[in-house]
PDB file of N, CA and C in Angstrom:
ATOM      1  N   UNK A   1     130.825  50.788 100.144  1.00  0.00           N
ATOM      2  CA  UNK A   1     131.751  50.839  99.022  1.00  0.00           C
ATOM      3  C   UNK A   1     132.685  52.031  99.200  1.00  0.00           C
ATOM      4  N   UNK A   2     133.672  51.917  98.843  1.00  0.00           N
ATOM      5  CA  UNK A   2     134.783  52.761  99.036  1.00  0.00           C
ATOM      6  C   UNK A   2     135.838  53.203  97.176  1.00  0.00           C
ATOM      7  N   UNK A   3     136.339  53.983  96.780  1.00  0.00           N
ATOM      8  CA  UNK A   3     136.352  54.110  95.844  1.00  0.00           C
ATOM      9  C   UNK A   3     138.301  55.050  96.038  1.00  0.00           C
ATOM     10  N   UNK A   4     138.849  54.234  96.071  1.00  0.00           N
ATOM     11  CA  UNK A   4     140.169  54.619  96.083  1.00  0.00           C
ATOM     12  C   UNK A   4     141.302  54.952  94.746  1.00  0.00           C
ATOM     13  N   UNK A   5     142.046  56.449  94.689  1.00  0.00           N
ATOM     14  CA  UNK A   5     142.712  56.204  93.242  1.00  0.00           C
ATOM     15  C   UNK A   5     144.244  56.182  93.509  1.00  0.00           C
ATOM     16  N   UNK A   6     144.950  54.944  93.082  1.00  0.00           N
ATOM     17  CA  UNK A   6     145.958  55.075  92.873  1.00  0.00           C
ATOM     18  C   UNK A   6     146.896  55.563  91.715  1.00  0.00           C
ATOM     19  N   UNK A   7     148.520  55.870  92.187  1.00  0.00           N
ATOM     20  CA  UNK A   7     148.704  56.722  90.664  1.00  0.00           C
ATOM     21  C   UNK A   7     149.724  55.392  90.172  1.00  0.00           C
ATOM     22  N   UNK A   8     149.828  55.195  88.931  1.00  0.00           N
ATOM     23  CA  UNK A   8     150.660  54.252  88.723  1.00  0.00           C
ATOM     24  C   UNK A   8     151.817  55.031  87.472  1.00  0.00           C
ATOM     25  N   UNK A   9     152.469  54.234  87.097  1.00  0.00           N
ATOM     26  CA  UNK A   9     153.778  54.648  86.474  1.00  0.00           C
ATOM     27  C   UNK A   9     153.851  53.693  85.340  1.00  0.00           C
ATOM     28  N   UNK A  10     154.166  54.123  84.284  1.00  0.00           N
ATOM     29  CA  UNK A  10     155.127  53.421  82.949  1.00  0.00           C
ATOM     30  C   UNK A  10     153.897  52.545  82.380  1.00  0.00           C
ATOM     31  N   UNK A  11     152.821  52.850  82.085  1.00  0.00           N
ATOM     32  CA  UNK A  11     151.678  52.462  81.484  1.00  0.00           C
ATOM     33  C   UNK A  11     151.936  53.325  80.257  1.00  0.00           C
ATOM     34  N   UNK A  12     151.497  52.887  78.847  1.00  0.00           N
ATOM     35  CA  UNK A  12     151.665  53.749  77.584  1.00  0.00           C
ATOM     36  C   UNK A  12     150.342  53.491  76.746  1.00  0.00           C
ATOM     37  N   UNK A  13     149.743  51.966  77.299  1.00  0.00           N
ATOM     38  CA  UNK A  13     148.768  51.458  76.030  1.00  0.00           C
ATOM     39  C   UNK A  13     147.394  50.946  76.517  1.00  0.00           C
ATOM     40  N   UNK A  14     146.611  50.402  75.643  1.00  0.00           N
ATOM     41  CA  UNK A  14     145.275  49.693  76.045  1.00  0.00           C
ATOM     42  C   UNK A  14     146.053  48.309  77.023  1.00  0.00           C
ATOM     43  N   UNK A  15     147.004  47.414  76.204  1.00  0.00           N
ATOM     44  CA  UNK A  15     147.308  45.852  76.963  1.00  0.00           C
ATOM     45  C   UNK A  15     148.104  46.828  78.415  1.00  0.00           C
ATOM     46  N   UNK A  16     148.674  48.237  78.804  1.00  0.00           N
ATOM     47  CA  UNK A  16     148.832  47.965  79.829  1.00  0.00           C
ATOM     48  C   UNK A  16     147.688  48.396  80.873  1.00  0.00           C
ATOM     49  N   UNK A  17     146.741  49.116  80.625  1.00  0.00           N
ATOM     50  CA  UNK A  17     145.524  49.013  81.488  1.00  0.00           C
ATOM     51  C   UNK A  17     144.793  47.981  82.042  1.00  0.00           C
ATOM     52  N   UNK A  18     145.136  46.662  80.621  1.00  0.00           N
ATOM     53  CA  UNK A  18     144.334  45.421  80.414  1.00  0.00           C
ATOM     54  C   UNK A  18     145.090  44.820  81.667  1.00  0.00           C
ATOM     55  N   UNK A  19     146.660  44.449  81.854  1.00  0.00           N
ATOM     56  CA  UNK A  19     146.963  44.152  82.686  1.00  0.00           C
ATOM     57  C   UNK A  19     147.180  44.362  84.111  1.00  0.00           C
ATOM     58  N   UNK A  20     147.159  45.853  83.980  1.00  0.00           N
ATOM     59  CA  UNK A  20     147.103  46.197  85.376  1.00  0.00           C
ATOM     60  C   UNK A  20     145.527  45.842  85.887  1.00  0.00           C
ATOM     61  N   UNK A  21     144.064  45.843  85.147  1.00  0.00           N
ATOM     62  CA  UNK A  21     143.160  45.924  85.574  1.00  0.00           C
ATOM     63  C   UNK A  21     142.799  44.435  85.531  1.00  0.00           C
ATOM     64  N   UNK A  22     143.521  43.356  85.073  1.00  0.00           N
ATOM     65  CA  UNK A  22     143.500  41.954  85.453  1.00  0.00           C
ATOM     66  C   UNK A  22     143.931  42.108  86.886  1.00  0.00           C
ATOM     67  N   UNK A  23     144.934  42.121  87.266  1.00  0.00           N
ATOM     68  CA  UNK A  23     145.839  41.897  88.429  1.00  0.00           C
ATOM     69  C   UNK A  23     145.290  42.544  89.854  1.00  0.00           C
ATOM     70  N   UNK A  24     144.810  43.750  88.891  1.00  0.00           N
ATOM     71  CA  UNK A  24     143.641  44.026  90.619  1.00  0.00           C
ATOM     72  C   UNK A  24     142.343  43.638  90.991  1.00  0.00           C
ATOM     73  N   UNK A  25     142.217  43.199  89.529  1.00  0.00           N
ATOM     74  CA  UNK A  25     140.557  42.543  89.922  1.00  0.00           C
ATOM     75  C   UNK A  25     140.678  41.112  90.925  1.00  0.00           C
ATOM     76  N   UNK A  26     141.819  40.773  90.866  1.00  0.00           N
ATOM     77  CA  UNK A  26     142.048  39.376  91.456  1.00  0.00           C
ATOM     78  C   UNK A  26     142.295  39.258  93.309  1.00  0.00           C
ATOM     79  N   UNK A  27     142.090  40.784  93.278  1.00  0.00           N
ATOM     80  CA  UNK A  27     142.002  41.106  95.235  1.00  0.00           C
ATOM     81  C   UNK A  27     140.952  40.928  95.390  1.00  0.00           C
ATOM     82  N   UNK A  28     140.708  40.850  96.841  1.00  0.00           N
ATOM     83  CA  UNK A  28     139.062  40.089  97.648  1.00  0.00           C
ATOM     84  C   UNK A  28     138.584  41.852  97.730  1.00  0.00           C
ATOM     85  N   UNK A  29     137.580  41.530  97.476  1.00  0.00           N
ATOM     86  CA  UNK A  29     136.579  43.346  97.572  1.00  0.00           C
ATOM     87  C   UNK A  29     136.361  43.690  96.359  1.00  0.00           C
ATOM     88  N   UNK A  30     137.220  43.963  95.338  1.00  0.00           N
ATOM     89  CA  UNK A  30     137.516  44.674  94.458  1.00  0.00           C
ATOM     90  C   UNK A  30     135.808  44.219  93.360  1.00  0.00           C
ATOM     91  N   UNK A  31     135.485  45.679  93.149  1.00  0.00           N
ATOM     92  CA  UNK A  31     134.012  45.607  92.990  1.00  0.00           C
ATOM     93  C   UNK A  31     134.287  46.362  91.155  1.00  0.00           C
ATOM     94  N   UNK A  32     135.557  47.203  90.862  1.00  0.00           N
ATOM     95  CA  UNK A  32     135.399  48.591  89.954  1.00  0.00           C
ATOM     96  C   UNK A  32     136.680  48.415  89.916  1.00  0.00           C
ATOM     97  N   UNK A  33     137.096  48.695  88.083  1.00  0.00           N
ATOM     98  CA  UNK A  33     138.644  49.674  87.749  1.00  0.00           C
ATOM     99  C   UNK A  33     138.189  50.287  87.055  1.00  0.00           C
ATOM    100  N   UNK A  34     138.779  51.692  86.912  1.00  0.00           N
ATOM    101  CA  UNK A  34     138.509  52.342  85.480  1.00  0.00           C
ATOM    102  C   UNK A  34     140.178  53.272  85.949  1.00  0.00           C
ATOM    103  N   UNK A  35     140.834  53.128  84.589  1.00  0.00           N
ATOM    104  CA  UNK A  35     142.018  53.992  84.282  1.00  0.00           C
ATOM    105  C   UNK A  35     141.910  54.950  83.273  1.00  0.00           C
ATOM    106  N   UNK A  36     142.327  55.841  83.982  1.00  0.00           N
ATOM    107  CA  UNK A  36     142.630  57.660  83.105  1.00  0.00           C
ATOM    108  C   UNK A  36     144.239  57.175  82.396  1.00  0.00           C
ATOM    109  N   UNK A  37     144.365  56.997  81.477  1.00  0.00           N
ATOM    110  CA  UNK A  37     145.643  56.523  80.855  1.00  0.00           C
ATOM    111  C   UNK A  37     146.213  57.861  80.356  1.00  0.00           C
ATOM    112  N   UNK A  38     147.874  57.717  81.364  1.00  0.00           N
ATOM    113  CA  UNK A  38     148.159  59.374  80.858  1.00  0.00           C
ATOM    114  C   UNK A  38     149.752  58.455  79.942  1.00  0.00           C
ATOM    115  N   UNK A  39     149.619  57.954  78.780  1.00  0.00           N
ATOM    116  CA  UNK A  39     150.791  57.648  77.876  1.00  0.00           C
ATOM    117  C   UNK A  39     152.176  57.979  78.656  1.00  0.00           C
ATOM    118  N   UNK A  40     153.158  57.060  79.215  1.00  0.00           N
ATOM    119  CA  UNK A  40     154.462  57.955  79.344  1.00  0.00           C
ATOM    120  C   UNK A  40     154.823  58.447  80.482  1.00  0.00           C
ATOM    121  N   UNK A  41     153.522  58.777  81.658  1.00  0.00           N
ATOM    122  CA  UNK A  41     153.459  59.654  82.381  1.00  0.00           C
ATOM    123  C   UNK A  41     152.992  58.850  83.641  1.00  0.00           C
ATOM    124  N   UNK A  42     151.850  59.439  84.219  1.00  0.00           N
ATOM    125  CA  UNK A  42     151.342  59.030  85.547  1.00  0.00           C
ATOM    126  C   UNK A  42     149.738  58.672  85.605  1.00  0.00           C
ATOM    127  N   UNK A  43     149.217  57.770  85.572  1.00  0.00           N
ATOM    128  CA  UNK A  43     147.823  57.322  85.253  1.00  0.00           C
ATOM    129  C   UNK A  43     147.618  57.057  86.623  1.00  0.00           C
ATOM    130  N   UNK A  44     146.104  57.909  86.481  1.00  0.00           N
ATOM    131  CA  UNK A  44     145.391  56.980  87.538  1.00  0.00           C
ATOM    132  C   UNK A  44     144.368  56.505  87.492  1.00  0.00           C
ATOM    133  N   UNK A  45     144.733  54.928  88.387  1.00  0.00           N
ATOM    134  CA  UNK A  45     143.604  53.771  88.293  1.00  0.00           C
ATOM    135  C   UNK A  45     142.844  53.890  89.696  1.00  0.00           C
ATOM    136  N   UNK A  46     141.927  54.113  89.437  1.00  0.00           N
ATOM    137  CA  UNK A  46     140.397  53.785  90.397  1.00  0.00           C
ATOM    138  C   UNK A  46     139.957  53.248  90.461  1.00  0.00           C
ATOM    139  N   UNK A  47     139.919  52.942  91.835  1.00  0.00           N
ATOM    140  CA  UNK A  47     139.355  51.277  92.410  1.00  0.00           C
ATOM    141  C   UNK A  47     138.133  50.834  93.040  1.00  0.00           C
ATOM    142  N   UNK A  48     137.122  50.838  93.213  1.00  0.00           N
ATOM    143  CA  UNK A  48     136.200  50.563  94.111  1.00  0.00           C
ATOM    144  C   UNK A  48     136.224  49.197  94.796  1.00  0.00           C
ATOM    145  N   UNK A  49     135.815  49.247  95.704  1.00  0.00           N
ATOM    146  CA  UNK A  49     136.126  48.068  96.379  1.00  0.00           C
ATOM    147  C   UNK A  49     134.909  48.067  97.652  1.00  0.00           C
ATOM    148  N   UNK A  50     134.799  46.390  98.487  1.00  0.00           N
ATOM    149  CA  UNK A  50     133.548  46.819  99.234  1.00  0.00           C
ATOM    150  C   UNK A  50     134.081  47.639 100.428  1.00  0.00           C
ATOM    151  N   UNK A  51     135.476  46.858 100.868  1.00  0.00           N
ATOM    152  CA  UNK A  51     135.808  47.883 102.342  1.00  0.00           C
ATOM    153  C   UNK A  51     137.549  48.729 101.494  1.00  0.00           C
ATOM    154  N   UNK A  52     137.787  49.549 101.912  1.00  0.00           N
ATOM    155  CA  UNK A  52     139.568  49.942 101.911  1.00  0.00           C
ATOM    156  C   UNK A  52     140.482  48.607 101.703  1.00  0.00           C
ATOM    157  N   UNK A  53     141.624  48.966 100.937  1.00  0.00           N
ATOM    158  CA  UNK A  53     142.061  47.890 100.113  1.00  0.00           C
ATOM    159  C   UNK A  53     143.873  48.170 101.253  1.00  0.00           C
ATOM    160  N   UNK A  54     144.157  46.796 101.066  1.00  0.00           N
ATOM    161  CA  UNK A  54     145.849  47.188 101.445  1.00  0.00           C
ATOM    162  C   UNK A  54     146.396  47.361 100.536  1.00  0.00           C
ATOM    163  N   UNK A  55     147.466  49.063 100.557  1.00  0.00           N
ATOM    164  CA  UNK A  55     148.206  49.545  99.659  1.00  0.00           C
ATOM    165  C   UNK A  55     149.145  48.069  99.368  1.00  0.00           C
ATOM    166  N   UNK A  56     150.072  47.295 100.151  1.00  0.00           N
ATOM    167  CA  UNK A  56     150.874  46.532  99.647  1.00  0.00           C
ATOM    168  C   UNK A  56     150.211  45.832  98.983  1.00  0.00           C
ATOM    169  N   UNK A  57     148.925  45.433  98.857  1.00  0.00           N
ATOM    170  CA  UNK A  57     148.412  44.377  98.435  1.00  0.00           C
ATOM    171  C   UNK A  57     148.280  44.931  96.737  1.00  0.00           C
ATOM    172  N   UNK A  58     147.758  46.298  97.054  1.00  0.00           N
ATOM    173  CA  UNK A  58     147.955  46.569  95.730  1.00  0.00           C
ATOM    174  C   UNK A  58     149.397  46.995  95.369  1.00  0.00           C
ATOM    175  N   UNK A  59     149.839  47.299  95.640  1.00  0.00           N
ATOM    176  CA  UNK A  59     151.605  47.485  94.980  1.00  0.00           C
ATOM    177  C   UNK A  59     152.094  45.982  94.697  1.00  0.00           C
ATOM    178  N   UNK A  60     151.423  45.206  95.021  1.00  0.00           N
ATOM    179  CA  UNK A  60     151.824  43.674  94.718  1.00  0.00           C
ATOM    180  C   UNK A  60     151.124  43.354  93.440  1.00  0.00           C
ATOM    181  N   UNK A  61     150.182  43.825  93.320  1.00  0.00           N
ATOM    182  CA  UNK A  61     148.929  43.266  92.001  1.00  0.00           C
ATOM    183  C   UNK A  61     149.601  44.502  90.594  1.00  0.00           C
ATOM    184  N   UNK A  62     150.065  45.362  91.291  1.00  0.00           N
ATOM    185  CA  UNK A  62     150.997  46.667  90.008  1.00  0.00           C
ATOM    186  C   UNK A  62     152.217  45.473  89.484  1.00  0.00           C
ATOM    187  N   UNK A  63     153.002  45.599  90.501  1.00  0.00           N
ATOM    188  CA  UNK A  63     154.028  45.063  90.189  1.00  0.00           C
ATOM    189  C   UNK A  63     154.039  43.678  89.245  1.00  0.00           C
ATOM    190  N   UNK A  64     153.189  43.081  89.607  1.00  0.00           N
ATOM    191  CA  UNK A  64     152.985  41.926  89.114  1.00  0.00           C
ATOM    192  C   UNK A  64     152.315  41.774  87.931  1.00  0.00           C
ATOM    193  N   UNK A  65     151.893  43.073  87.539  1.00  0.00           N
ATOM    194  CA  UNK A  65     151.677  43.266  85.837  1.00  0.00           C
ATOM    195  C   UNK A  65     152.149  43.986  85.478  1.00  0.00           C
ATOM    196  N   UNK A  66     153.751  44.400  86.173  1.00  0.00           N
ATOM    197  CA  UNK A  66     154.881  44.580  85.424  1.00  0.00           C
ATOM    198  C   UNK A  66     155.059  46.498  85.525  1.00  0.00           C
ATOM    199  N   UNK A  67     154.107  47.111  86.152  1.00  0.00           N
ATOM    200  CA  UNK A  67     154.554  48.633  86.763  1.00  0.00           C
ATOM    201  C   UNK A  67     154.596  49.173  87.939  1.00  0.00           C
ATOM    202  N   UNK A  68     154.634  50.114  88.462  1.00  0.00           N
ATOM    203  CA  UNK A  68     154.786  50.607  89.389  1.00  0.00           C
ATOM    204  C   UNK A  68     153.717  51.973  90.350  1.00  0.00           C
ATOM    205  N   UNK A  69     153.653  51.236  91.369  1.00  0.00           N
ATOM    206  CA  UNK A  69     152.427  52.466  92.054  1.00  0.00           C
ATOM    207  C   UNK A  69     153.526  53.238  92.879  1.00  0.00           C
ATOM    208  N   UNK A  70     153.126  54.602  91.718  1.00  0.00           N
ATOM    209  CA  UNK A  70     154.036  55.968  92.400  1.00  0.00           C
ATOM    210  C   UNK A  70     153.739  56.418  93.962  1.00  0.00           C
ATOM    211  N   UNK A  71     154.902  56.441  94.311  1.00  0.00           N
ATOM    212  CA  UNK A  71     155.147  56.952  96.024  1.00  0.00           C
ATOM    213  C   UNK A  71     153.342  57.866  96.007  1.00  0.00           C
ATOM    214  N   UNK A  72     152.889  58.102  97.279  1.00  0.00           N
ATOM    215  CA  UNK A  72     151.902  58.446  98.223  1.00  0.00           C
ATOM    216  C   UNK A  72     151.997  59.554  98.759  1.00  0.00           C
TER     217      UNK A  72
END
């Protein structure tokens, strides 16, 4: 298990954790989310997973519930 945190962007509420943590659960591995919700700012979501995850794969599963995974 591997336990990776990405930082994401323009999250403010509970429905946007809800969605971002739909959208990544739907990658192959993905075992764990838990988000530090910073309102406004820069949250980060932590991932566990069984092996290392592809960043695009996740910048695809952000995007697609509508935010953004801040530059690396």
């Amino acid at each position: 298990m591997t336990t990776t945190t990405y930082s994401v962007t323009g999250m403010t509420c509970g429905h946007c954790t809800a969605a971002v943590t739909e959208e990544i659960s739907k990658l192959i591995g993905v075992k764990d989310i838990s988000i530090d919700l910073v309102a406004g700012g820069t949250s980060a979501v932590h991932v566990t997973s069984e092996s290392a995850l592809d960043e695009a794969a996740v910048r695809e599963a952000v995007d697609e519930a509508g935010y953004e995974l801040a530059a690396s």
